[in-house]
C-alpha atoms as a PDB file:
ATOM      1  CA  UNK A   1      63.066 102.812 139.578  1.00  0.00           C
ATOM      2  CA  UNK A   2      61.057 105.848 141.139  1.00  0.00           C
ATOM      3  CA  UNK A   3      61.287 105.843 145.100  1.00  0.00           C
ATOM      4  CA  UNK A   4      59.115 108.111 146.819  1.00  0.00           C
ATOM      5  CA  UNK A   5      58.472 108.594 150.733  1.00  0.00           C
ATOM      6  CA  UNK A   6      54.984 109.458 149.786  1.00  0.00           C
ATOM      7  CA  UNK A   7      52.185 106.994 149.037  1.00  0.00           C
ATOM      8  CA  UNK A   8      51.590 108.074 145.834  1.00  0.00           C
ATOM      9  CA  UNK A   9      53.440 109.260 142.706  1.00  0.00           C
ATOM     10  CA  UNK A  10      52.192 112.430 140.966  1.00  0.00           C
ATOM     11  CA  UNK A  11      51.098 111.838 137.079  1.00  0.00           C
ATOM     12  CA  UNK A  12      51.020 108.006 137.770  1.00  0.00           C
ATOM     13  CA  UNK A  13      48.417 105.403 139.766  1.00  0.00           C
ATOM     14  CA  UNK A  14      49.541 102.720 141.726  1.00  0.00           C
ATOM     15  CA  UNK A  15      48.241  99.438 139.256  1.00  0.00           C
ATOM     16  CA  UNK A  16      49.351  96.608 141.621  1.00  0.00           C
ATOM     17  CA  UNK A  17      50.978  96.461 145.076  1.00  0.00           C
ATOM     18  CA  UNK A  18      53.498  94.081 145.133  1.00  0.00           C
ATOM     19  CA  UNK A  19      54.272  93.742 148.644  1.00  0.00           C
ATOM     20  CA  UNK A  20      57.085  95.110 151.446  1.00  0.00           C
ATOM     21  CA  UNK A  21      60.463  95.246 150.447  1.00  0.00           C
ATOM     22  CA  UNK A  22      63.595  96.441 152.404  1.00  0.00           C
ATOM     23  CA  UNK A  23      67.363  96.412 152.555  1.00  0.00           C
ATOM     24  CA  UNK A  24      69.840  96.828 155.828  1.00  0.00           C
ATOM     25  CA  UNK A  25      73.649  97.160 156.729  1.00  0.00           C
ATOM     26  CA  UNK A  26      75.380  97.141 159.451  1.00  0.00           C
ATOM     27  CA  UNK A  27      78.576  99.050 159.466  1.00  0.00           C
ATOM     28  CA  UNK A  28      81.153  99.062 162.455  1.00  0.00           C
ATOM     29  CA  UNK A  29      83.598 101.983 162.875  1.00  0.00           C
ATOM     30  CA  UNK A  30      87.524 101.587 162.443  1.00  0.00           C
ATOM     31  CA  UNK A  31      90.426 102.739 164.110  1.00  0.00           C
ATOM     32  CA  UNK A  32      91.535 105.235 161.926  1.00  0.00           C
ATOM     33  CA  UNK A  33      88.228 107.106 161.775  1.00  0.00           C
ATOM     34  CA  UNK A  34      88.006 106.941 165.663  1.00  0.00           C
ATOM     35  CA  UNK A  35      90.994 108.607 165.464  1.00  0.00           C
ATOM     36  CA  UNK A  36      90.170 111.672 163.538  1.00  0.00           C
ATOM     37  CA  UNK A  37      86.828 111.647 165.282  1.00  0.00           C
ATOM     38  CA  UNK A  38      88.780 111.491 168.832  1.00  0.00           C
ATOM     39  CA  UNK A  39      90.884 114.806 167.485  1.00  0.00           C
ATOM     40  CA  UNK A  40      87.252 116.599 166.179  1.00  0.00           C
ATOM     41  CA  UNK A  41      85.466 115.946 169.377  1.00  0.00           C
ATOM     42  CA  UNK A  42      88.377 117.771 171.053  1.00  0.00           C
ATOM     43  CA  UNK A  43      87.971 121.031 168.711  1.00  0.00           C
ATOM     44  CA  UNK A  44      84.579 120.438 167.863  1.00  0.00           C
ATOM     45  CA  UNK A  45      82.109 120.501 164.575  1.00  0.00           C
ATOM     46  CA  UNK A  46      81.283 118.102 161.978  1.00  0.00           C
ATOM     47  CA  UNK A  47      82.583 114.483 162.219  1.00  0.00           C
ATOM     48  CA  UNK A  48      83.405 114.137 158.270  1.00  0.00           C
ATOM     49  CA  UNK A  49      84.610 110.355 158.115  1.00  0.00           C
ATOM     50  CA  UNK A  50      81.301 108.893 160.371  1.00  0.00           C
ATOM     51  CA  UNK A  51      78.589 111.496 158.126  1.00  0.00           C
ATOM     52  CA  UNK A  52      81.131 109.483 155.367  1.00  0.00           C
ATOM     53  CA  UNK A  53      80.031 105.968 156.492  1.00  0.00           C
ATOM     54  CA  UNK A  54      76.642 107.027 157.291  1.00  0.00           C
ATOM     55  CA  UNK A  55      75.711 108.204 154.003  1.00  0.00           C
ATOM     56  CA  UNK A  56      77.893 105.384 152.114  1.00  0.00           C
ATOM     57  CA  UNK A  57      75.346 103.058 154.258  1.00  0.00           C
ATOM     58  CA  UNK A  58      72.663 104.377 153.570  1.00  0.00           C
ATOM     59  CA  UNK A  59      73.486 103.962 149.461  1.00  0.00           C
ATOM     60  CA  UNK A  60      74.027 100.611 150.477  1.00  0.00           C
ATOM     61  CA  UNK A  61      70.832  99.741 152.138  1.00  0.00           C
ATOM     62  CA  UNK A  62      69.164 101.583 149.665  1.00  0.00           C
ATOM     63  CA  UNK A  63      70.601  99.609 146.539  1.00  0.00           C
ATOM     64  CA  UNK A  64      69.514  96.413 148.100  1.00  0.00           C
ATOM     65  CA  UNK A  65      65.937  97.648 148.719  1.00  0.00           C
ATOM     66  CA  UNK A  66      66.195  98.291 145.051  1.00  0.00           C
ATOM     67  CA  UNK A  67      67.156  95.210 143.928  1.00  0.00           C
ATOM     68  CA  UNK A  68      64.385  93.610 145.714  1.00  0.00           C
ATOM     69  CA  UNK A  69      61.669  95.366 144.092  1.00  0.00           C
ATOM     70  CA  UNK A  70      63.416  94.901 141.056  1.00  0.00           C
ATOM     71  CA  UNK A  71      63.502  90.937 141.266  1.00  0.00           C
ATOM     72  CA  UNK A  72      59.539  91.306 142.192  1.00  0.00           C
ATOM     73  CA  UNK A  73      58.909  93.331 139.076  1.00  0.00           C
ATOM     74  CA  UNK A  74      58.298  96.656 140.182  1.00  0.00           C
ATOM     75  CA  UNK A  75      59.103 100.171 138.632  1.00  0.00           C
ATOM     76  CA  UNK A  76      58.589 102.116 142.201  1.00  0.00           C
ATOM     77  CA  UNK A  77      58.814 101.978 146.102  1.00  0.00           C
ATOM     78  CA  UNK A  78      56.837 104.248 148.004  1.00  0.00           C
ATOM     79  CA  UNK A  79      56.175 105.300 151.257  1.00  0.00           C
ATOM     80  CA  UNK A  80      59.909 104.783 151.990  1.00  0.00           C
ATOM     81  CA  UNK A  81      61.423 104.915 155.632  1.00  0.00           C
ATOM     82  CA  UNK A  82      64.808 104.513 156.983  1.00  0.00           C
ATOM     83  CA  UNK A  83      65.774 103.417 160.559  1.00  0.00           C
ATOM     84  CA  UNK A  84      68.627 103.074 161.896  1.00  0.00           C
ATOM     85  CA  UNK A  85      70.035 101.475 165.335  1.00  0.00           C
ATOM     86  CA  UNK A  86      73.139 100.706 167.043  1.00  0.00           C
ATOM     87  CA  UNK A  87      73.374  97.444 167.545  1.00  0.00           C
ATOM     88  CA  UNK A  88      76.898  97.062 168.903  1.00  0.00           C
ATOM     89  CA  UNK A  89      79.149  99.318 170.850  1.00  0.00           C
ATOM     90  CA  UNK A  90      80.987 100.298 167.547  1.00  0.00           C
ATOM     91  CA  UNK A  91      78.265  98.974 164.858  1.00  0.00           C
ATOM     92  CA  UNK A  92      74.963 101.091 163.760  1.00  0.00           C
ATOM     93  CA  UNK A  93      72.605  99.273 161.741  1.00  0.00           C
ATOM     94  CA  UNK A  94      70.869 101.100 158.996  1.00  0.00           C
ATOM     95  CA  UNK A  95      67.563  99.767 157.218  1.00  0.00           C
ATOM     96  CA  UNK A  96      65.342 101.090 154.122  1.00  0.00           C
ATOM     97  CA  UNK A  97      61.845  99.668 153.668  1.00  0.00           C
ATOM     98  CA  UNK A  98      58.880 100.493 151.422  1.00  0.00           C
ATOM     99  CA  UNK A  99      56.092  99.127 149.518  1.00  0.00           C
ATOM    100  CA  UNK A 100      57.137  97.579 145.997  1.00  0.00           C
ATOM    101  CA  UNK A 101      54.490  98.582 143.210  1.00  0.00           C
ATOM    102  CA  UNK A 102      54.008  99.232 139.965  1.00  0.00           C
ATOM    103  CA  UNK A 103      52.554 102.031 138.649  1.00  0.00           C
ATOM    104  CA  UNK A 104      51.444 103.570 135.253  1.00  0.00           C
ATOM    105  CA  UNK A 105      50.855 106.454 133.674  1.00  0.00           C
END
């Protein structure tokens, strides 16, 4: 599967559009890592165990998007976007979305 945040893939052309696909999580915090974090925002710098869960949801989010355009049929997503939004005190949501297509060389 190529995935691309541009509307177009170099070498190939876009044959058929397939349509919007996407794929979310949301993801709360836990105790222990509000723990560590509590300790880092005392000395400062990088908060290791929420980049951690951010970049474990993205993968997530990302995978489903994937299998979406897979069951349509396509072998690409472009113009891909992700969003994200807290949607509870302790929960962020993060969401993919792109066009499903499939293109040729």
């Amino acid at each position: 599967m190529i995935i691309t945040t541009t509307g177009e893939v170099p070498g190939k052309r876009v044959v058929r559009t397939l349509g919007l696909v996407s794929g979310n999580i949301v993801r709360s915090r836990n105790i222990g890592r509000d723990v560590l974090a509590g300790l880092k925002n005392i000395v400062g710098g990088e908060i290791k165990e929420y980049t951690e869960l951010m970049a474990m949801s993205r993968r997530d989010a990302l995978k489903r998007m994937i299998t979406e355009a897979e069951q349509m049929g396509a072998n690409a997503i472009i113009e891909v976007r992700f969003v994200t939004a807290q949607v509870a005190t302790a929960a962020a949501e993060i969401m993919v979305y792109g066009t499903a297509v499939i293109v040729e060389d």
